[in-house]
N, C-alpha and C. Protein backbone atom coordinates (compact mmCIF):
# COMPACT_ATOMS: atom_id res chain seq x y z
N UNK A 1 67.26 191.23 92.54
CA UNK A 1 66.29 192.22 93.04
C UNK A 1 66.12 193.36 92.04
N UNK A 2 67.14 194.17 91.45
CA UNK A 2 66.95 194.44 90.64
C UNK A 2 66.22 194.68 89.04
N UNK A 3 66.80 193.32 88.75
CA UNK A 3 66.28 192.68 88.04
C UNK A 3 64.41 192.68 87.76
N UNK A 4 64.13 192.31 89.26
CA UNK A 4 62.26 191.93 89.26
C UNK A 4 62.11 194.34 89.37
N UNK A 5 62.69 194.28 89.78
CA UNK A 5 62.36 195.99 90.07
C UNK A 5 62.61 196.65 88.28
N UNK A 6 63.02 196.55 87.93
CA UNK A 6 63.27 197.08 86.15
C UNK A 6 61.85 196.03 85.64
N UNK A 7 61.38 195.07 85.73
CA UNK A 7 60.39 194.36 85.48
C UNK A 7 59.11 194.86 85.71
N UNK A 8 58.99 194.99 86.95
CA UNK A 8 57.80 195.93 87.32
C UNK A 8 57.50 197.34 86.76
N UNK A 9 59.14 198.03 86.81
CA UNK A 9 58.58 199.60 86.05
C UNK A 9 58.12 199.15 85.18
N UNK A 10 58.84 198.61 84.32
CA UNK A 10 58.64 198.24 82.62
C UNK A 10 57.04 197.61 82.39
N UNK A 11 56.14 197.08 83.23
CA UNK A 11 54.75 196.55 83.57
C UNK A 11 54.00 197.37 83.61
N UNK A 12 54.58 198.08 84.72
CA UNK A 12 53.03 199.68 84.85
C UNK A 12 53.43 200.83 83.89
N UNK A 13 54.79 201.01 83.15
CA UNK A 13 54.92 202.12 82.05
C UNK A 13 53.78 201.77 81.13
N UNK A 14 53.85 200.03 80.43
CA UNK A 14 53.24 199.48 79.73
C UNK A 14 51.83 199.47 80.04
N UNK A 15 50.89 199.22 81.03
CA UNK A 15 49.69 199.42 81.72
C UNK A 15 49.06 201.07 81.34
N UNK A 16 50.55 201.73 82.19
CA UNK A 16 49.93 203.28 82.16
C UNK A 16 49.86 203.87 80.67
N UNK A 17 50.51 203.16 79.49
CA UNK A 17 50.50 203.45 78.12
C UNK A 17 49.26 202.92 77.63
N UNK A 18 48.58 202.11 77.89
CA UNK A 18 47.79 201.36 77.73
C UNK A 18 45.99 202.25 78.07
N UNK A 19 46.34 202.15 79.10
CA UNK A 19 44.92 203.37 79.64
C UNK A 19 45.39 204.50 79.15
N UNK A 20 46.23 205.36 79.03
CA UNK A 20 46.02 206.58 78.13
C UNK A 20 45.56 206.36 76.93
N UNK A 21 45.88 205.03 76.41
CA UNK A 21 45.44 204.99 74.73
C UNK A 21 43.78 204.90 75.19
N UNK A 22 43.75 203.61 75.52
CA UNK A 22 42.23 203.93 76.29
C UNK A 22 41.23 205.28 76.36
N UNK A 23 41.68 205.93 77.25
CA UNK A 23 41.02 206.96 77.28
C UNK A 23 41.17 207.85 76.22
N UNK A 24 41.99 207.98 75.43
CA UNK A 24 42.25 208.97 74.34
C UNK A 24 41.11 208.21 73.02
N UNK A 25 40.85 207.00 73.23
CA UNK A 25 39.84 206.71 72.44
C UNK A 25 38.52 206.86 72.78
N UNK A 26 38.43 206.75 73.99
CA UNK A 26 36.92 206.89 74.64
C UNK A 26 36.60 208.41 74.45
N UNK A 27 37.78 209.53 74.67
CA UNK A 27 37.41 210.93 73.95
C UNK A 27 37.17 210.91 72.99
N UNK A 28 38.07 210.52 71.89
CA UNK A 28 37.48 210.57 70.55
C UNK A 28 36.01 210.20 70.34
N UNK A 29 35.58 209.01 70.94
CA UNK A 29 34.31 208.60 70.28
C UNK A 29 33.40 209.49 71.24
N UNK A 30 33.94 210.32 72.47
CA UNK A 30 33.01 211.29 72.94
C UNK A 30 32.66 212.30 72.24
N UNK A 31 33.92 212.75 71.78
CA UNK A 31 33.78 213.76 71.12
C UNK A 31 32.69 214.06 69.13
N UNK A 32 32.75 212.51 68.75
CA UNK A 32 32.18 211.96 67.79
C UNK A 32 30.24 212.46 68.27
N UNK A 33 30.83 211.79 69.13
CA UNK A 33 29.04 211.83 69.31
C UNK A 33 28.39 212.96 69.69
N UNK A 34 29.49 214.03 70.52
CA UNK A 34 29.14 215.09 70.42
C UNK A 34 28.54 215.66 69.41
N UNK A 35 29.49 215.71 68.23
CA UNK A 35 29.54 216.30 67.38
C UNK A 35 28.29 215.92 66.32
N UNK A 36 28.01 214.97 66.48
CA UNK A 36 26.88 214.24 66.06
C UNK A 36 25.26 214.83 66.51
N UNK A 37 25.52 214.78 67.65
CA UNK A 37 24.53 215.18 68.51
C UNK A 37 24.16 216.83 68.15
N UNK A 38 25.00 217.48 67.95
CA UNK A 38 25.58 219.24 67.46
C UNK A 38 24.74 219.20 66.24
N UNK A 39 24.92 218.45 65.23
CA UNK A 39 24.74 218.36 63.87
C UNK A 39 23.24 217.90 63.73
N UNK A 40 22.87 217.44 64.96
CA UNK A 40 21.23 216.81 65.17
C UNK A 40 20.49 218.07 65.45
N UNK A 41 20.84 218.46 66.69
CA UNK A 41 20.04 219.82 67.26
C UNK A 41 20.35 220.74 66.03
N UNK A 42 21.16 221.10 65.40
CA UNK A 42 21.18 222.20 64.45
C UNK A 42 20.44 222.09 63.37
N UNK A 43 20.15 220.78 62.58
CA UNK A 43 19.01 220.64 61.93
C UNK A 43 17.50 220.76 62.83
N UNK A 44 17.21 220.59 63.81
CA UNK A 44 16.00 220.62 64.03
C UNK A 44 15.58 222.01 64.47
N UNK A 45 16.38 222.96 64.77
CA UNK A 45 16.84 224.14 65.05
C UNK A 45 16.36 225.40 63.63
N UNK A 46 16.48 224.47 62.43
CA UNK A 46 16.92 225.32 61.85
C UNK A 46 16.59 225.04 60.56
């Protein structure tokens, strides 16, 4: 019992490591395009 219970943490640590990387990339490329988008309006701006 044990055993399957150390199995499972060890599953969703791995899962929940998994979607943070996830999302820490989906910011980045938010933030990309932001910044992109910033660099668009400021030329037409200007």
């Amino acid at each position: 019992m044990n055993f399957i219970l150390s199995q499972l943490i060890a599953v969703a640590i791995f899962l929940l490591a998994w979607k943070l990387k996830e999302l820490i990339n989906n910011q980045n490329t938010y933030v990309k395009l932001l910044k992109e988008n910033a660099i668009k309006v400021s030329k037409v701006k200007y």
